[in-house]
Protein backbone atom coordinates (compact mmCIF):
# COMPACT_ATOMS: atom_id res chain seq x y z
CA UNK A 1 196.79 80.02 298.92
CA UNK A 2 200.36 81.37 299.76
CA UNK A 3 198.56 84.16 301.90
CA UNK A 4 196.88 82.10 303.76
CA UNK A 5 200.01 79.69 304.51
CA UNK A 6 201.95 83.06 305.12
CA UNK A 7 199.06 84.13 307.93
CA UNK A 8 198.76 80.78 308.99
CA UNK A 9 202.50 80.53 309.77
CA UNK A 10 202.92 83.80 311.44
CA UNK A 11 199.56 83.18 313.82
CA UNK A 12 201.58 80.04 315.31
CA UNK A 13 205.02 82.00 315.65
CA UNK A 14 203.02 84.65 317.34
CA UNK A 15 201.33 82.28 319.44
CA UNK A 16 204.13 78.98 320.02
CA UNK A 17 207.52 81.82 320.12
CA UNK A 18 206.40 83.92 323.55
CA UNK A 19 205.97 79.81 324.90
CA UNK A 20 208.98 79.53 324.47
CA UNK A 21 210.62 82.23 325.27
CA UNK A 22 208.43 82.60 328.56
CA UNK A 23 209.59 78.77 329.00
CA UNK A 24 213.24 79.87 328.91
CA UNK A 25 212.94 82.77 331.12
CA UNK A 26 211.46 80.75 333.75
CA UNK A 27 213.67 77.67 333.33
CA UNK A 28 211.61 74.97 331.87
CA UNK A 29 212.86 71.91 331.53
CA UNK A 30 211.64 71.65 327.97
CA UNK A 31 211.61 75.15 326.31
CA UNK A 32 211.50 73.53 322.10
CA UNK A 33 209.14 74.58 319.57
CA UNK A 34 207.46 71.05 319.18
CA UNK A 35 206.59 71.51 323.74
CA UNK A 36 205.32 75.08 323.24
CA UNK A 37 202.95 74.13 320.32
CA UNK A 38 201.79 71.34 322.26
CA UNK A 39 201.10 73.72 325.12
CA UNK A 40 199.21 76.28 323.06
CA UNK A 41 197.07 73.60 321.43
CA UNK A 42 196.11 72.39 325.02
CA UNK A 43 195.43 75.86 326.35
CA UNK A 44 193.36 76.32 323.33
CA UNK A 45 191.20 72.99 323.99
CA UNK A 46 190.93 73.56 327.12
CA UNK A 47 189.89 77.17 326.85
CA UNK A 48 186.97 75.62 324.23
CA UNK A 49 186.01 73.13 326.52
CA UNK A 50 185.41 75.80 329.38
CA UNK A 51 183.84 78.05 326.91
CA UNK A 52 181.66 75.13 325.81
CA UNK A 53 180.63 73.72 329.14
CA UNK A 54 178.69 77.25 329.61
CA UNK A 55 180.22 77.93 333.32
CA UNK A 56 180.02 82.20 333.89
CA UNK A 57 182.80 84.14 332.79
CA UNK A 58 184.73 84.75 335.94
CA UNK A 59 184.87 81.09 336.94
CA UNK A 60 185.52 80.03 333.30
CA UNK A 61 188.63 82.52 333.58
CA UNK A 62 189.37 80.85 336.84
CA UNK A 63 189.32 77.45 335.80
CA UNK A 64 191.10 77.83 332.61
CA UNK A 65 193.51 79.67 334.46
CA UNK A 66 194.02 76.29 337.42
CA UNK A 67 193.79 73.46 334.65
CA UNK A 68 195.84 75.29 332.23
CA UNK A 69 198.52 76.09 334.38
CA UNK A 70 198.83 72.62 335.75
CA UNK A 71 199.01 70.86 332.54
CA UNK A 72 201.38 73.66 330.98
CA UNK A 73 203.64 72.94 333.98
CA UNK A 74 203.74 69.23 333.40
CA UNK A 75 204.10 70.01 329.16
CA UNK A 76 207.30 72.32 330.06
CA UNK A 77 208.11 70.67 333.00
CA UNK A 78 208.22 73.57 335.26
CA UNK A 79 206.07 74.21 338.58
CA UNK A 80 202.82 75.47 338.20
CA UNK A 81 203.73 79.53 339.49
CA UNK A 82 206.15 79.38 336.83
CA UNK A 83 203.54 78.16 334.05
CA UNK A 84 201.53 80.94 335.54
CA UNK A 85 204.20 82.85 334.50
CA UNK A 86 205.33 81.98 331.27
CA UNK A 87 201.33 82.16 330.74
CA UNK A 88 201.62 85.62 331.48
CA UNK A 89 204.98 86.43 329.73
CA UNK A 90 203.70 84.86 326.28
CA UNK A 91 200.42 87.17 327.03
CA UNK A 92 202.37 90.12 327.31
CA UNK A 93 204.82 89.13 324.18
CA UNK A 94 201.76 88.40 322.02
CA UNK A 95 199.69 91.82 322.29
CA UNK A 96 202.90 93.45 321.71
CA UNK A 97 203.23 91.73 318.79
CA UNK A 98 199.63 92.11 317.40
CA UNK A 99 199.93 95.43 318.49
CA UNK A 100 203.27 96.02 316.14
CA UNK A 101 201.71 94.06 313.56
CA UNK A 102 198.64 95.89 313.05
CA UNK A 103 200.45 99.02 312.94
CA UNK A 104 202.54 97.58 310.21
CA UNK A 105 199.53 96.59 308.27
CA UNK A 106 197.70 100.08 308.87
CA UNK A 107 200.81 101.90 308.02
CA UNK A 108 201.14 99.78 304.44
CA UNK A 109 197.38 100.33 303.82
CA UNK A 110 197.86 104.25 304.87
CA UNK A 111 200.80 104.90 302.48
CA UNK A 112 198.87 103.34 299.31
C-alpha cells in the first residue's frame, strides 16, 4: 500500500510541478499547486473526452490542443500562446523526468 501511495504521489509531482513551473516562466497569474492540478485534471478529461468521441488522430491532437489551451489559459490566467507554452514547457520537463526516472529504476534493477 505505501508503494502505491509513493508512485501515486510522484506521478502527480511529475505531472502538476512542470504546470507550475511552466506557469511561472510564462507569468501566470496563478502559478500554485492547487491551479496546476486543476489544469492537469482538465487536460486529462478533456484529452478522454476527445479520445472518446472517436474523431481521427490528427484532429483529436488539434482539438485537444485549441480547447485545452483555452481553458488552461483561463485556469492560470494567462493568454492562450502562453498556455500553449507552459503546455509545451511541462511536456518537455516531464519526459525529462520519466526519462531520468527510468534510468534510475534500470540502474537499481541492473546493480542487484
Amino acid at each position: 500500500m505505501l508503494t502505491f501511495l509513493l508512485v501515486l504521489l510522484i506521478a502527480a509531482l511529475i505531472a502538476v510541478v512542470p504546470v507550475m513551473i511552466g506557469a511561472r516562466m510564462v507569468g501566470a497569474a496563478k502559478t500554485n499547486f492547487g491551479a496546476a492540478l486543476f489544469g492537469v485534471i482538465v487536460l486529462g478529461v478533456v484529452s478522454a473526452v476527445v479520445r472518446w468521441s472517436g474523431v481521427n488522430e490528427f484532429l483529436g491532437w488539434v482539438i485537444s490542443a485549441v480547447v485545452g489551451g483555452l481553458l488552461l489559459a483561463q485556469i492560470l490566467g494567462t493568454t492562450f500562446w502562453r498556455a500553449i507554452v507552459v503546455s509545451i514547457i511541462a511536456t518537455v520537463i516531464q519526459v525529462i523526468a520519466v526519462v531520468v526516472l527510468a534510468g534510475t529504476m534500470l540502474a537499481s534493477v541492473v546493480a542487484r
